[in-house]
Structures are given as C-alpha cells and as structure tokens.
N, C-alpha and C. Protein backbone atom coordinates (compact mmCIF):
# COMPACT_ATOMS: atom_id res chain seq x y z
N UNK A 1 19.71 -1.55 -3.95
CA UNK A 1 18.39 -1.53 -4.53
C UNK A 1 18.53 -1.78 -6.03
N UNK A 2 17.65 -2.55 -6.58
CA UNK A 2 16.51 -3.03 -6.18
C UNK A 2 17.15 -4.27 -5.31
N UNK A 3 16.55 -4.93 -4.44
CA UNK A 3 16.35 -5.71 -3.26
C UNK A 3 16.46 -7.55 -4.31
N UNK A 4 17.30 -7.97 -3.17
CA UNK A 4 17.72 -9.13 -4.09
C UNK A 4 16.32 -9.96 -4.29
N UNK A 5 16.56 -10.81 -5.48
CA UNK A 5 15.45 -11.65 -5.99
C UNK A 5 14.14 -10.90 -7.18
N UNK A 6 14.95 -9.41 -7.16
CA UNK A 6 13.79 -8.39 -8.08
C UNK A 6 14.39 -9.01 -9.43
N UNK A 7 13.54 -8.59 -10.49
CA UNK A 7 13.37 -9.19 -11.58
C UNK A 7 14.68 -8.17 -12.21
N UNK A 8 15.29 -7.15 -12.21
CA UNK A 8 16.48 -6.05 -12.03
C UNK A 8 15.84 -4.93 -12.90
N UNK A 9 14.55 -5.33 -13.29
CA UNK A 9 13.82 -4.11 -13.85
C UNK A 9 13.13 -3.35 -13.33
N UNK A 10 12.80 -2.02 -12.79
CA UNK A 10 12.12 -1.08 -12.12
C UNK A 10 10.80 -0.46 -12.63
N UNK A 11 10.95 -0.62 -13.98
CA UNK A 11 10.03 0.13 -14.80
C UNK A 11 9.01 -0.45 -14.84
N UNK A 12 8.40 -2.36 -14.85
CA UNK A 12 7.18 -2.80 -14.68
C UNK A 12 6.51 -2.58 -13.32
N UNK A 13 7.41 -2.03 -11.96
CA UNK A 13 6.79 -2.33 -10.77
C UNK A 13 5.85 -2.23 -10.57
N UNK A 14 4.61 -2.70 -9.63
CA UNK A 14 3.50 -2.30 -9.37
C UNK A 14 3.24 -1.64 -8.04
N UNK A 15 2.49 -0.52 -7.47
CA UNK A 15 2.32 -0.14 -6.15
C UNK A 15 0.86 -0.73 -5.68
N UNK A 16 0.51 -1.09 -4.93
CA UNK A 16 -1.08 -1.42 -4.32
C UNK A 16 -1.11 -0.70 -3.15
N UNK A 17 -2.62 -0.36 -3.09
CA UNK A 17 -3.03 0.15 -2.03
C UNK A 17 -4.47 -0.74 -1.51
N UNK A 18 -4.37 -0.73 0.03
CA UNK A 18 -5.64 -1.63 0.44
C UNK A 18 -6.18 -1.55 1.60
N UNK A 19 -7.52 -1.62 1.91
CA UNK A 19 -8.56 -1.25 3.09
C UNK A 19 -8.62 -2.28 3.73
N UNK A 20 -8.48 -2.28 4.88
CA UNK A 20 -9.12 -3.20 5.80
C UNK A 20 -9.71 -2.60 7.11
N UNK A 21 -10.55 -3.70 7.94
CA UNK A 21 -11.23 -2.89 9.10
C UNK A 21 -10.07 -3.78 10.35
N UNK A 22 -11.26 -3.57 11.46
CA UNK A 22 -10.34 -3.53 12.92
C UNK A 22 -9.03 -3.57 12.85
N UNK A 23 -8.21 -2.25 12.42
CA UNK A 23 -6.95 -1.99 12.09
C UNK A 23 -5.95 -2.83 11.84
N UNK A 24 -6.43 -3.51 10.53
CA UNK A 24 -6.00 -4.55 9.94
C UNK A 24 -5.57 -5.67 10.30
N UNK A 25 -6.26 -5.96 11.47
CA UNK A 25 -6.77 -7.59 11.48
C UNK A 25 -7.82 -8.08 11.27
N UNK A 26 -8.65 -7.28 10.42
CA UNK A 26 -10.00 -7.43 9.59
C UNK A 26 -9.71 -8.11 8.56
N UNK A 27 -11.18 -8.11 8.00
CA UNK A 27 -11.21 -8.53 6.24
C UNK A 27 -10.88 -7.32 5.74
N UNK A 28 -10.37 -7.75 4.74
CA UNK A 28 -9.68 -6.49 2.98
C UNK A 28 -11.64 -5.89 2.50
N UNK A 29 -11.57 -4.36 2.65
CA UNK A 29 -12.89 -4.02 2.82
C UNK A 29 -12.24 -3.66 0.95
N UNK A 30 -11.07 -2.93 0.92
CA UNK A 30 -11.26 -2.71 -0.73
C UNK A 30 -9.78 -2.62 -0.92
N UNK A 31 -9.46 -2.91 -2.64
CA UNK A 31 -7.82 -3.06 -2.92
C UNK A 31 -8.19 -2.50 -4.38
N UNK A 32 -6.87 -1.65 -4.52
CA UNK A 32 -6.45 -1.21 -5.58
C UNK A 32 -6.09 -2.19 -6.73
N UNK A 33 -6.42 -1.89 -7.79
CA UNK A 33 -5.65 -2.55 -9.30
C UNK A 33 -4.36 -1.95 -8.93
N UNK A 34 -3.47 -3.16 -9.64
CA UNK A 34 -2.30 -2.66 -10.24
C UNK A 34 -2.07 -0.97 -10.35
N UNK A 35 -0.76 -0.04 -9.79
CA UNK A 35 -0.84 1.04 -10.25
C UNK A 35 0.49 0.51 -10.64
N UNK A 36 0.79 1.49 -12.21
CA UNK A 36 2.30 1.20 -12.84
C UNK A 36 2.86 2.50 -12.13
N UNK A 37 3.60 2.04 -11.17
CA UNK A 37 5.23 2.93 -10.29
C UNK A 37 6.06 2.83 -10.64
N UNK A 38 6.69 1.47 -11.63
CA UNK A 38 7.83 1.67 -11.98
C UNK A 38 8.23 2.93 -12.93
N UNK A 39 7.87 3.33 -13.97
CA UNK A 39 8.55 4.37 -14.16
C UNK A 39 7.93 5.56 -13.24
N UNK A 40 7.86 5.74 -12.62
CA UNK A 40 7.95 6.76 -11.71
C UNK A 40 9.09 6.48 -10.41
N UNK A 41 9.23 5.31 -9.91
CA UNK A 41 10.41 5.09 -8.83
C UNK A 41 11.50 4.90 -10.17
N UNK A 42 11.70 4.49 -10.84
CA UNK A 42 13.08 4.36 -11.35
C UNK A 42 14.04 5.03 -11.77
N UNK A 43 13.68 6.59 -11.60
CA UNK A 43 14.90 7.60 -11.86
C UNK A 43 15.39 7.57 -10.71
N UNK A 44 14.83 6.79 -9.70
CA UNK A 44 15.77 7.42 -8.23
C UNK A 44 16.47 6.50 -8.13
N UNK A 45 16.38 5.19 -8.71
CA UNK A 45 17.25 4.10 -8.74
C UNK A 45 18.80 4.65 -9.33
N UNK A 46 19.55 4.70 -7.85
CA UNK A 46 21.08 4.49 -8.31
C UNK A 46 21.24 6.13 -7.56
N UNK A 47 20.19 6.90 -7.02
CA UNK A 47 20.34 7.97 -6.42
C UNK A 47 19.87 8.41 -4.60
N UNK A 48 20.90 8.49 -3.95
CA UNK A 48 20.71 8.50 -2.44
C UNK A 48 19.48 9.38 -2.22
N UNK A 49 18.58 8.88 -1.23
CA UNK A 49 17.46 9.55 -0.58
C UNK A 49 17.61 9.43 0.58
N UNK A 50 16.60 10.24 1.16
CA UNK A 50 16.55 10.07 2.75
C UNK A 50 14.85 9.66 3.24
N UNK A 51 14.18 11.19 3.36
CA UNK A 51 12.59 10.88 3.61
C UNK A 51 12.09 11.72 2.22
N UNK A 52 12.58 11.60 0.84
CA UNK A 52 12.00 12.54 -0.08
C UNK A 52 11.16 10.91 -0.50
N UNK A 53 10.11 11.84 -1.28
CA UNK A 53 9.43 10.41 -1.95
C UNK A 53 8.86 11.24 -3.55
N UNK A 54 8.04 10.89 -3.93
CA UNK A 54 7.44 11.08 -5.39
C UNK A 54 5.70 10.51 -5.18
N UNK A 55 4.93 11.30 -5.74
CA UNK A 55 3.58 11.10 -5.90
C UNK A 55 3.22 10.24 -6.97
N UNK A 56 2.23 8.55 -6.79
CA UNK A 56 2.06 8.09 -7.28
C UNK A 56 0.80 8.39 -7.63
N UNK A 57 -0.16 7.98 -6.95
CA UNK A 57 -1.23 8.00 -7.50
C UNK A 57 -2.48 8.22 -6.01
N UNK A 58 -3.85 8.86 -6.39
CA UNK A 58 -4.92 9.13 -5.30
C UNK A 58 -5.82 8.11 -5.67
N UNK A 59 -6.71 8.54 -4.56
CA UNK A 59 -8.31 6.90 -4.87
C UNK A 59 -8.96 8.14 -4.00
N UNK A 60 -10.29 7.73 -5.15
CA UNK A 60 -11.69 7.63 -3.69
C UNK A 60 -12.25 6.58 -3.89
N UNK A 61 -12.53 6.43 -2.35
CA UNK A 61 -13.07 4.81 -2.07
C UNK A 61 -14.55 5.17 -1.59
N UNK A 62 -15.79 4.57 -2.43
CA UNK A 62 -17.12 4.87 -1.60
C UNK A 62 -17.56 3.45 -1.36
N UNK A 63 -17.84 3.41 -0.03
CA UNK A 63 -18.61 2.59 0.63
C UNK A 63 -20.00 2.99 0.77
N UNK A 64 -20.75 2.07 1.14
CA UNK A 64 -22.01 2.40 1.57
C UNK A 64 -22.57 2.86 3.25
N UNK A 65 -23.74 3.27 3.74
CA UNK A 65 -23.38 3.37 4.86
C UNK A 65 -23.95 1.97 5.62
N UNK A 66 -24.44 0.89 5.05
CA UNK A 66 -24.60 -0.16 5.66
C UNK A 66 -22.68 -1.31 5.25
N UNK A 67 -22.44 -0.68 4.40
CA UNK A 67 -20.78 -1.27 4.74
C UNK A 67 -20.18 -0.71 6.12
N UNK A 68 -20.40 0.33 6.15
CA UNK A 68 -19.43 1.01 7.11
C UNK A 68 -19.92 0.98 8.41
N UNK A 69 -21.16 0.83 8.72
CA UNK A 69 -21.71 -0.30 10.16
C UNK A 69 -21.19 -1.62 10.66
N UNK A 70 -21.05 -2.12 9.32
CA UNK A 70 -21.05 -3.46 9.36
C UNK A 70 -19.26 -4.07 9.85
N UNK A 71 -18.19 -2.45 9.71
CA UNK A 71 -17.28 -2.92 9.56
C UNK A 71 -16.42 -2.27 11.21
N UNK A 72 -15.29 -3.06 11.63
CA UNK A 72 -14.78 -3.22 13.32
C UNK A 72 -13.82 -1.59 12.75
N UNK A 73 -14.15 -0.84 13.60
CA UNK A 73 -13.24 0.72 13.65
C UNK A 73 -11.77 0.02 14.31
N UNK A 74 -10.70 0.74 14.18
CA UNK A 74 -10.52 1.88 12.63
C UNK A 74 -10.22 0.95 11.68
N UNK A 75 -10.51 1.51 10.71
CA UNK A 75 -10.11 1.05 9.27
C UNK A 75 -8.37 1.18 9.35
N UNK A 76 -7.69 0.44 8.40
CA UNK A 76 -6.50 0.87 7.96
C UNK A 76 -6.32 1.20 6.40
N UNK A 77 -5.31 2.10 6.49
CA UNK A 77 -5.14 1.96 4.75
C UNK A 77 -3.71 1.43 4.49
N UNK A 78 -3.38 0.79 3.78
CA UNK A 78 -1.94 0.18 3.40
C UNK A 78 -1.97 0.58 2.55
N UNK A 79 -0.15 0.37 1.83
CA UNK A 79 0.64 0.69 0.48
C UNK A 79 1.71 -0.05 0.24
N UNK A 80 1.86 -1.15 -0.67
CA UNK A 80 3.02 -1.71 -1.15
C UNK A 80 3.52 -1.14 -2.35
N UNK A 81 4.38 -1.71 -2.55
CA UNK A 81 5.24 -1.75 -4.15
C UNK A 81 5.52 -3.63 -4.13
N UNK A 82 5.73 -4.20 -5.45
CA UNK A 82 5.42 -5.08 -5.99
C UNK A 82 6.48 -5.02 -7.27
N UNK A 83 7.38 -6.48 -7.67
CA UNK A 83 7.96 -6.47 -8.71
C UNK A 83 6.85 -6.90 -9.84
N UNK A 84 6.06 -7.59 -9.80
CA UNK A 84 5.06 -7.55 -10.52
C UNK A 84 3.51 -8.12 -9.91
N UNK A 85 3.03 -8.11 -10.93
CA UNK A 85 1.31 -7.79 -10.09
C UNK A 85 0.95 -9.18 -9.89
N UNK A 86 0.18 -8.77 -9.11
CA UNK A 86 -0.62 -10.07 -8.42
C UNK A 86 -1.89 -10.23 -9.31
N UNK A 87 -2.09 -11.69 -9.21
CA UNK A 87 -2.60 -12.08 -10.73
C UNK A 87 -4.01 -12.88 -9.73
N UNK A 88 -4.12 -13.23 -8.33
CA UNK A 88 -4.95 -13.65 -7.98
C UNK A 88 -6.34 -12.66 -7.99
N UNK A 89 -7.77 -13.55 -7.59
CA UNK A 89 -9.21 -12.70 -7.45
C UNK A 89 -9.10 -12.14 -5.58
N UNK A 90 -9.68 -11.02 -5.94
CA UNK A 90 -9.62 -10.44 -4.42
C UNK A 90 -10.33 -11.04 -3.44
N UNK A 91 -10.14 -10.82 -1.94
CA UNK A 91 -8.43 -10.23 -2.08
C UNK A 91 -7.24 -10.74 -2.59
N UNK A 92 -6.58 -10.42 -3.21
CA UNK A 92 -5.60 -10.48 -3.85
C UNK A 92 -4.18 -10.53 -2.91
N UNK A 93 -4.49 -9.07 -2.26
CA UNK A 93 -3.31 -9.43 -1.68
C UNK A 93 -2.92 -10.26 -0.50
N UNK A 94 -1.44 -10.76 -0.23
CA UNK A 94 -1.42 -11.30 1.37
C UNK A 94 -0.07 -10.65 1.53
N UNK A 95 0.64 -9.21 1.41
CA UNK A 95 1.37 -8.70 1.68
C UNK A 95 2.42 -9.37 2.92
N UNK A 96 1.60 -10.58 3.94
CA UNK A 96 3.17 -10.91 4.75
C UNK A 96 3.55 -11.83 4.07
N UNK A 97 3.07 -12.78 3.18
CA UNK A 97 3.66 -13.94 2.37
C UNK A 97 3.95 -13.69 0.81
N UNK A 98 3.58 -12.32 0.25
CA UNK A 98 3.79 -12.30 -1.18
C UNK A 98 5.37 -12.37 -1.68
N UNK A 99 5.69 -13.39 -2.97
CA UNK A 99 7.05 -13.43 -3.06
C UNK A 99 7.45 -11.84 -3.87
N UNK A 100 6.38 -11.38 -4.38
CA UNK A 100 7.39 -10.15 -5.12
C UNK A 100 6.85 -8.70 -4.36
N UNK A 101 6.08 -9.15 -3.32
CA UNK A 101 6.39 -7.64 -2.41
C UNK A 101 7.40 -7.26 -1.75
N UNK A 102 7.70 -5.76 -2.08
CA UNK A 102 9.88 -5.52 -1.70
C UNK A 102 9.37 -4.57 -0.58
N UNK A 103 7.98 -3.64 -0.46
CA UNK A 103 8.14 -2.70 0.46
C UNK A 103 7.70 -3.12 1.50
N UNK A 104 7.57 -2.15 2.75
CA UNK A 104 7.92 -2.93 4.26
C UNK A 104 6.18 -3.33 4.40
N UNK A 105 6.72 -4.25 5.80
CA UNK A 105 5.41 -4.71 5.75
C UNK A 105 5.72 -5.51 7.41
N UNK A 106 4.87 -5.04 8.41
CA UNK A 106 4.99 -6.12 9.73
C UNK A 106 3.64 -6.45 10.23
N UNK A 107 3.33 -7.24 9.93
CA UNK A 107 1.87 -8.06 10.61
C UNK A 107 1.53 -7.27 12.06
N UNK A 108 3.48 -7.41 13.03
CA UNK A 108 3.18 -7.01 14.25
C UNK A 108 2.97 -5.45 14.81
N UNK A 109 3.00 -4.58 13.29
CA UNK A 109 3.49 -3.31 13.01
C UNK A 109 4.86 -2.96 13.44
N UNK A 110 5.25 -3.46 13.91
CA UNK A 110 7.04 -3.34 14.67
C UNK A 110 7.49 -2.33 13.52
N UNK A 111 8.34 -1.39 14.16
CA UNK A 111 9.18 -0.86 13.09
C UNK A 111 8.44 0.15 12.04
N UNK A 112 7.55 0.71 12.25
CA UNK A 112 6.33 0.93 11.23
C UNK A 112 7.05 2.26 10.52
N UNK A 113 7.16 1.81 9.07
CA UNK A 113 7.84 3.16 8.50
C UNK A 113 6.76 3.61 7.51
N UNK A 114 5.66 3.73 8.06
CA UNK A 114 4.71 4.83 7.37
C UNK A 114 4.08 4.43 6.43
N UNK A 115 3.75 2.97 6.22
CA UNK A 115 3.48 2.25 5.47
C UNK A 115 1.89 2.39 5.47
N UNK A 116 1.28 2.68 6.56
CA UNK A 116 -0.28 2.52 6.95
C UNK A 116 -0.87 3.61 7.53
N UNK A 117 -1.71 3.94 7.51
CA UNK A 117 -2.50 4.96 8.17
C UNK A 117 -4.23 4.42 8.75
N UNK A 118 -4.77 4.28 9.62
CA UNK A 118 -5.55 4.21 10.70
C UNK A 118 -6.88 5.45 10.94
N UNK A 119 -7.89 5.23 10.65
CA UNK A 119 -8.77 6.11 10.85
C UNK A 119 -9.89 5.71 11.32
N UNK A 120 -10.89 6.45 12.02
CA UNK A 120 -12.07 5.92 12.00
C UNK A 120 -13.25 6.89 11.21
N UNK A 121 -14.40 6.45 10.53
CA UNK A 121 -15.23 6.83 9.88
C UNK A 121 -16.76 6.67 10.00
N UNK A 122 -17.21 7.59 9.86
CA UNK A 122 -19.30 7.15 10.48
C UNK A 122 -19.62 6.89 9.25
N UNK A 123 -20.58 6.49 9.38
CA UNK A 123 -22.02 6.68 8.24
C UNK A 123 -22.36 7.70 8.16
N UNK A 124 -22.22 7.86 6.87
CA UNK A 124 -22.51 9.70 5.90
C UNK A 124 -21.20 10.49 6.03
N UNK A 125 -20.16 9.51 6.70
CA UNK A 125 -19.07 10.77 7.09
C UNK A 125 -18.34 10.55 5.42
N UNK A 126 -17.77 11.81 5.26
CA UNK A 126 -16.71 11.89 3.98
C UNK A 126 -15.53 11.92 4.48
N UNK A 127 -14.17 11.33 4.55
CA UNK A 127 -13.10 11.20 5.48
C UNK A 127 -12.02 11.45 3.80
N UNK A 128 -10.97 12.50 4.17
CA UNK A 128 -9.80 12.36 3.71
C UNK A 128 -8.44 11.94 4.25
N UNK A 129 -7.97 11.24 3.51
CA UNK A 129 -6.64 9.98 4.37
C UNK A 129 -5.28 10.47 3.62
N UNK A 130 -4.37 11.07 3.95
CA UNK A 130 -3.09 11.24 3.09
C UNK A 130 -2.35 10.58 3.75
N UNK A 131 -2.36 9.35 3.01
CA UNK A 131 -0.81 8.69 3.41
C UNK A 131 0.22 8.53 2.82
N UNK A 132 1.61 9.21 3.12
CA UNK A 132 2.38 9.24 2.50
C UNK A 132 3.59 8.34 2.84
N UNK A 133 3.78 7.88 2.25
CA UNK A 133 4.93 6.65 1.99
C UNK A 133 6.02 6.88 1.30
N UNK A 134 7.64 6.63 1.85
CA UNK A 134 8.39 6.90 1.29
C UNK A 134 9.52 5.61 1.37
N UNK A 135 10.13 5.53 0.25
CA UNK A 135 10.83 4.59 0.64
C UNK A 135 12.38 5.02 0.37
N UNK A 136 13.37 5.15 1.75
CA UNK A 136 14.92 5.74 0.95
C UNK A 136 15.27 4.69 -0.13
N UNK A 137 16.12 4.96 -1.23
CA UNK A 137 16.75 4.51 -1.70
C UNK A 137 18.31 5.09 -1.17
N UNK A 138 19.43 3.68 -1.45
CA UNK A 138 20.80 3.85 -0.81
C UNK A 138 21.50 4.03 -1.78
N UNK A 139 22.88 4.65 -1.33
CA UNK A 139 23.24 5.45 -2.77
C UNK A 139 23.93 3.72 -3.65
C-alpha cells in the first residue's frame, strides 16, 4: 500500500460517498463532495491492520417525499477512497471505470467487503444508515 499507480502521497486522498436507487442499478439519487481522508488514513500507512478502521466523516441526506416515490427500493449507499478528486458535474462518479479509485468496488457485488449498505425507506420515514468500511492495510 498505497496500491500501484497512486500518486505515493496519502495525505491529498479523497473518500466519496453515494446514493443510488434499485440497489444500485439505479440512477446516483445523491453524492458526496470531496471528503479530505488522506490525512486521516495515512498514519496507518506502513502499519498492519486487520478489520480496525478510523472515522471519517457523517452526512444527512434529505430528500423529498415526492423523490422518494419516485425512486426503485432499496436504495444503496456506497463509499470509495480516491487518489484524487473527481473533477467531473454529477454524477460524478463511475466508481467501476474511475482511474484513481483504489477502494473495492464490484458492479457484480462479488466479494463484497462492506463497501455498501442497502435499505429501504417511505415517505416521511427518517432512516439511519451506519456504514462502516474498513480497509486492511498490509504490514
């Protein structure tokens, strides 16, 4: 780590987080700005982990309740990390083709290391989502 083709700096990284409906083979209902992770992942750089992780950052996301009719159940929520930010208008992201996304990611979910979380939500409902994401680092 960092994962070949990274820029060998940790400290600019970016993390994203992003909504989509019919468990993400929908449209991107909402996406995070840029969050700065690198200095927060980079003390662990060069130190063995297993399933420990570090708290980046929370969201509340409000929709309306004619969004949330309109949209195919369940929602998903995703989480990348990023050597640097994505500079396109949203959606922004395309997490299976981005060249500087390093964290996991399977279209087919294969392999799913906790990358996403799945919910469903009504109109008027208030829903809390903790998804926690970890990524080992090798010693």
């Amino acid at each position: 780590f960092p994962p070949a083709g990274h820029s060998g700096n940790l400290n600019d990284d970016v993390a994203y987080v992003r909504l989509l409906d019919n468990d993400g083979a929908g449209v991107t209902v909402w996406e995070s700005t840029a969050i700065p992770a690198g200095a927060i992942i980079s003390p662990l750089s060069g130190i063995a982990t297993s399933k420990e992780g570090v708290f980046i950052d929370s969201f509340v996301i409000t929709l309306t309740d004619a969004q949330i009719t309109a949209l195919a159940m369940p929602l998903r929520f995703e989480a990348f990390l990023y050597d640097a930010p994505v500079v396109t208008a949203f959606p922004a992201l395309a997490p299976g083709v981005d060249a500087d996304r390093y964290s996991y990611y399977s279209a087919a979910w294969k392999g799913d290391q906790g990358w996403f979380e799945s919910f469903n939500i009504l109109a008027h409902e208030v829903k809390t989502s903790n998804l926690s994401v970890t990524m080992p680092f090798p010693p």
